[in-house]
Protein backbone atom coordinates (compact mmCIF):
# COMPACT_ATOMS: atom_id res chain seq x y z
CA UNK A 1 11.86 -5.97 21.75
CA UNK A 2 13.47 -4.59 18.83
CA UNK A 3 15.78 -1.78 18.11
CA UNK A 4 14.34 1.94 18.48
CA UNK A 5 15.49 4.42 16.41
CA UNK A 6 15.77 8.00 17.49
CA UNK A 7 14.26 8.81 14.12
CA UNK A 8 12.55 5.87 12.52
CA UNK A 9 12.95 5.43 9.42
CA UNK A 10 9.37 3.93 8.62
CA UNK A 11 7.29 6.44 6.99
CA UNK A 12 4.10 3.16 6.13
CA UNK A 13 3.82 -0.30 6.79
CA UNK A 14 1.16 -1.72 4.86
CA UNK A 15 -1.09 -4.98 4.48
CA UNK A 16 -2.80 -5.20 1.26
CA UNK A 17 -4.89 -8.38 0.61
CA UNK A 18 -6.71 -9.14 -2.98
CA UNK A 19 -9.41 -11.56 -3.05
CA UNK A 20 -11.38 -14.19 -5.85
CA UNK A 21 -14.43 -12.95 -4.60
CA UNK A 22 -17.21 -15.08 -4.49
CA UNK A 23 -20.02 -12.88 -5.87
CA UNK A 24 -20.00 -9.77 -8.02
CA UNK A 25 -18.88 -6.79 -6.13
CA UNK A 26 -21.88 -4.34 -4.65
CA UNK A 27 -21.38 -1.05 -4.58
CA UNK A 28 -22.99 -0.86 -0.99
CA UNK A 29 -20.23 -3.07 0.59
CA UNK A 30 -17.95 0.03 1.09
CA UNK A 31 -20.38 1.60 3.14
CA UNK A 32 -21.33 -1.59 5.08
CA UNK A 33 -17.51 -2.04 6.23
CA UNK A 34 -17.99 1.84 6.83
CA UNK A 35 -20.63 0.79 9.42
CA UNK A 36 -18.43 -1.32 11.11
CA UNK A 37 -15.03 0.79 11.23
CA UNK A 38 -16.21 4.14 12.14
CA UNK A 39 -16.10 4.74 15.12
CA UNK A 40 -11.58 3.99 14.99
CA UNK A 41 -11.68 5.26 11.44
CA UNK A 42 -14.24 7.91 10.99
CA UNK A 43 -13.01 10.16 8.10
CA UNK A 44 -13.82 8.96 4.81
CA UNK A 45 -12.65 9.97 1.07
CA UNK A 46 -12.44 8.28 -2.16
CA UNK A 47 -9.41 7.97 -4.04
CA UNK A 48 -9.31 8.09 -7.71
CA UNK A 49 -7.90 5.27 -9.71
CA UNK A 50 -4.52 5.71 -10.89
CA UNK A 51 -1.55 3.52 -11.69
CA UNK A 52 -0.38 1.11 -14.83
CA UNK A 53 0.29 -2.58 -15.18
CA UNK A 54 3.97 -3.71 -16.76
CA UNK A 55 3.68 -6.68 -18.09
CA UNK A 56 6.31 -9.16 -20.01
CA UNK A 57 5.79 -11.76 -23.03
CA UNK A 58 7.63 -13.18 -25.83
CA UNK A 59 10.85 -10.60 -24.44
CA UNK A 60 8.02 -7.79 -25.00
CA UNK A 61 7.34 -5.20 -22.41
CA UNK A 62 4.11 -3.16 -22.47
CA UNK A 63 2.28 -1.11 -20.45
CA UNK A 64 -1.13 -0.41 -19.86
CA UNK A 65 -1.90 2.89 -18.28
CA UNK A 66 -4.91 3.11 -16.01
CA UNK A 67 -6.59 6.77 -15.17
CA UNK A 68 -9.85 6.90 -13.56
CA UNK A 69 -10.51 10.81 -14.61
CA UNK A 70 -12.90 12.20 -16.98
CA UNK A 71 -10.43 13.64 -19.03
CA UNK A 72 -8.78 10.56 -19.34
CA UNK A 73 -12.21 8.49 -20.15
CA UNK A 74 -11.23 7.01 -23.37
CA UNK A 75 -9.10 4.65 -21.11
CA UNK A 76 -11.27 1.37 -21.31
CA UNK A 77 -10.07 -0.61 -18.35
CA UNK A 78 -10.35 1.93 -15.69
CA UNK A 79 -8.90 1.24 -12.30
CA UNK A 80 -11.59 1.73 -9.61
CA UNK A 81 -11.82 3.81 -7.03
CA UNK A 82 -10.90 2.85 -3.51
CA UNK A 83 -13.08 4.40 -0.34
CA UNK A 84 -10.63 4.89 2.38
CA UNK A 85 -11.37 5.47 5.97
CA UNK A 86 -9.21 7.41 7.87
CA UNK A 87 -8.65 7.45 11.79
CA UNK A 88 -8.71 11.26 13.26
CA UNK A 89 -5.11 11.46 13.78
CA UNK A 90 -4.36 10.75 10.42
CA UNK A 91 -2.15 8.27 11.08
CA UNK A 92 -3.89 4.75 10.11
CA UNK A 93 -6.28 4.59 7.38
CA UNK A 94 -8.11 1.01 5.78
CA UNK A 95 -9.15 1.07 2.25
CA UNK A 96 -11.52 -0.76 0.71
CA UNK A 97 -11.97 -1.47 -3.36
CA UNK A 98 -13.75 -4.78 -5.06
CA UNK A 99 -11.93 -7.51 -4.09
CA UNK A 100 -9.07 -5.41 -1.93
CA UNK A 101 -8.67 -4.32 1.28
CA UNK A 102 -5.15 -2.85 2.26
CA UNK A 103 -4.61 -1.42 5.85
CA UNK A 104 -2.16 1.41 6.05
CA UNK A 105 0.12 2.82 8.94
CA UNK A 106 1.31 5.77 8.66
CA UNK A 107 4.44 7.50 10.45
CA UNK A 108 5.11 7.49 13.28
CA UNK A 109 5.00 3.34 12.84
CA UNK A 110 3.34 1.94 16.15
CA UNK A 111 4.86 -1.83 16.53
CA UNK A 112 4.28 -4.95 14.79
CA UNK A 113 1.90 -6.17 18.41
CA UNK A 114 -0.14 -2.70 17.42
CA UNK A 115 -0.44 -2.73 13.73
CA UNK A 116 -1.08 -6.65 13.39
CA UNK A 117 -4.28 -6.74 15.70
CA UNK A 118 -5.89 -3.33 13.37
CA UNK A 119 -4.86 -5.55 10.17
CA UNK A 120 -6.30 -8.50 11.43
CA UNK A 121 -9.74 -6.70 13.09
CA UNK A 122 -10.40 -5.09 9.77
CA UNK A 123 -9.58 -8.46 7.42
CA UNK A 124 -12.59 -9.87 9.49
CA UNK A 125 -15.42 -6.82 9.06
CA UNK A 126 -14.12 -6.97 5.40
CA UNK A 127 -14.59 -10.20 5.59
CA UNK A 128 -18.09 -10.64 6.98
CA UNK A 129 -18.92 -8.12 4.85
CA UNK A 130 -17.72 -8.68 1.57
CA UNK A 131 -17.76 -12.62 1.73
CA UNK A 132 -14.90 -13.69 -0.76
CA UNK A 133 -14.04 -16.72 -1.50
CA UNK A 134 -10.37 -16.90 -0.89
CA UNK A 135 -7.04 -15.06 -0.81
CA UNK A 136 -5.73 -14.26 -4.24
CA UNK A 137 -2.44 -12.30 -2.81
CA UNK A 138 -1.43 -11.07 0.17
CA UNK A 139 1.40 -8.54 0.84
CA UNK A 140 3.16 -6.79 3.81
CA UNK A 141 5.44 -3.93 2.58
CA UNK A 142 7.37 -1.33 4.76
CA UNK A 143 8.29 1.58 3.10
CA UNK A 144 11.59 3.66 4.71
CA UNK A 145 12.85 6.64 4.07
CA UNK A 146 16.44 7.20 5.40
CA UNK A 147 18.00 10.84 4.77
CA UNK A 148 21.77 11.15 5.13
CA UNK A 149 22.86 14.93 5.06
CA UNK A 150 26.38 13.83 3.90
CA UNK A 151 27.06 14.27 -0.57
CA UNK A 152 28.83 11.14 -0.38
CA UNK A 153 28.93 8.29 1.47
CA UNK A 154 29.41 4.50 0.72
CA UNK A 155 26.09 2.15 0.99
CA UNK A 156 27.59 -0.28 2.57
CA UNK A 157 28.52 1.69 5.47
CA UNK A 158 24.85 2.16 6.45
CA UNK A 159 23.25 -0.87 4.92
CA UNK A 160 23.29 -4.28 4.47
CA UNK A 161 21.35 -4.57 1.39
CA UNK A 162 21.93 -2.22 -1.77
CA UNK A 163 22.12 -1.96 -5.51
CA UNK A 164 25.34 -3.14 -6.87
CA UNK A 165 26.23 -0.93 -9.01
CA UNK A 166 29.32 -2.05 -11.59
CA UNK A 167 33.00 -1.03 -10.78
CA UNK A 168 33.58 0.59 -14.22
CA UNK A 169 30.59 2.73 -13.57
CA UNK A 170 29.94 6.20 -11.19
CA UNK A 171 29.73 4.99 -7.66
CA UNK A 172 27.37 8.40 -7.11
CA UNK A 173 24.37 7.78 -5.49
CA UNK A 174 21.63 10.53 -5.49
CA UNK A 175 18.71 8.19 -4.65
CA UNK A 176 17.85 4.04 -4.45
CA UNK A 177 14.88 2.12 -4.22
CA UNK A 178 15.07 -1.51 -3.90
């Protein structure tokens, strides 16, 4: 068993999987993996499609900006919506979009031998379901949040892995994501 924390800092783990499907996505398969998840995740929503792609060519960066919102309808590749389904603690949720399914925990972060078995249970009813063809990615992220009261501090007294930042430059730190 691994180390426990007296405050975690996991605030989600998450497995997202994206698919080559193997038929044109129907709009009844959310509801059909609904079916078969709802009595462990019973509270469902929809999510509106937000977010933007970055992508790099010729030493040219652009970005495409993707709204799913009526006031933003003149974008032409929309993202679509996801359903998700929520248990009633509020602390796991799957959601389901063509050609994705990503299964969230939320804090407090159960254990890898708790949050595999839910990942794998609803790959399979997605599966069964949806029918793709085959994996296009898969990813496993864990997102921490660590809070440290003091106004400064040196990274590499709490962690093993942080941004470098140059000698010549401020060593202040008010934030880091890596």
């Amino acid at each position: 068993m691994g180390r426990r924390y007296k405050n975690p800092p996991i605030v989600e783990a998450l497995c997202e999987f994206e698919f080559i499907s193997s038929q044109p996505w129907d709009l009844t398969i959310p509801g059909l993996i609904y079916e078969k998840v709802k009595d462990e995740f019973p509270d469902k929503r929809q999510q509106i499609g937000k977010g933007f792609n970055l992508s790099l060519q010729k030493k040219v960066l652009s970005i495409k900006w993707n709204l799913l919102h009526p006031a933003f309808s003149f974008i032409r590749e929309p993202t679509p919506p996801r359903i998700q389904f929520h248990k009633r603690d509020k602390r796991a949720l799957i959601q389901v979009a063509p050609d994705l399914l990503v299964v969230n925990q939320l804090k407090p972060y159960m254990t890898w031998a708790k949050f595999k078995p839910m990942i794998l249970d609803s790959l399979q009813k997605y599966r069964d379901v949806a029918n793709p063809k085959e994996f296009k990615r898969v990813g496993l992220r864990y997102i921490n949040k660590i809070n440290i009261k003091a106004e400064i501090i040196e990274l590499s007294d709490y962690f093993d892995f942080y941004p470098y930042i140059p000698k010549n430059l401020p060593q202040l730190h008010i934030s880091f994501l890596s």
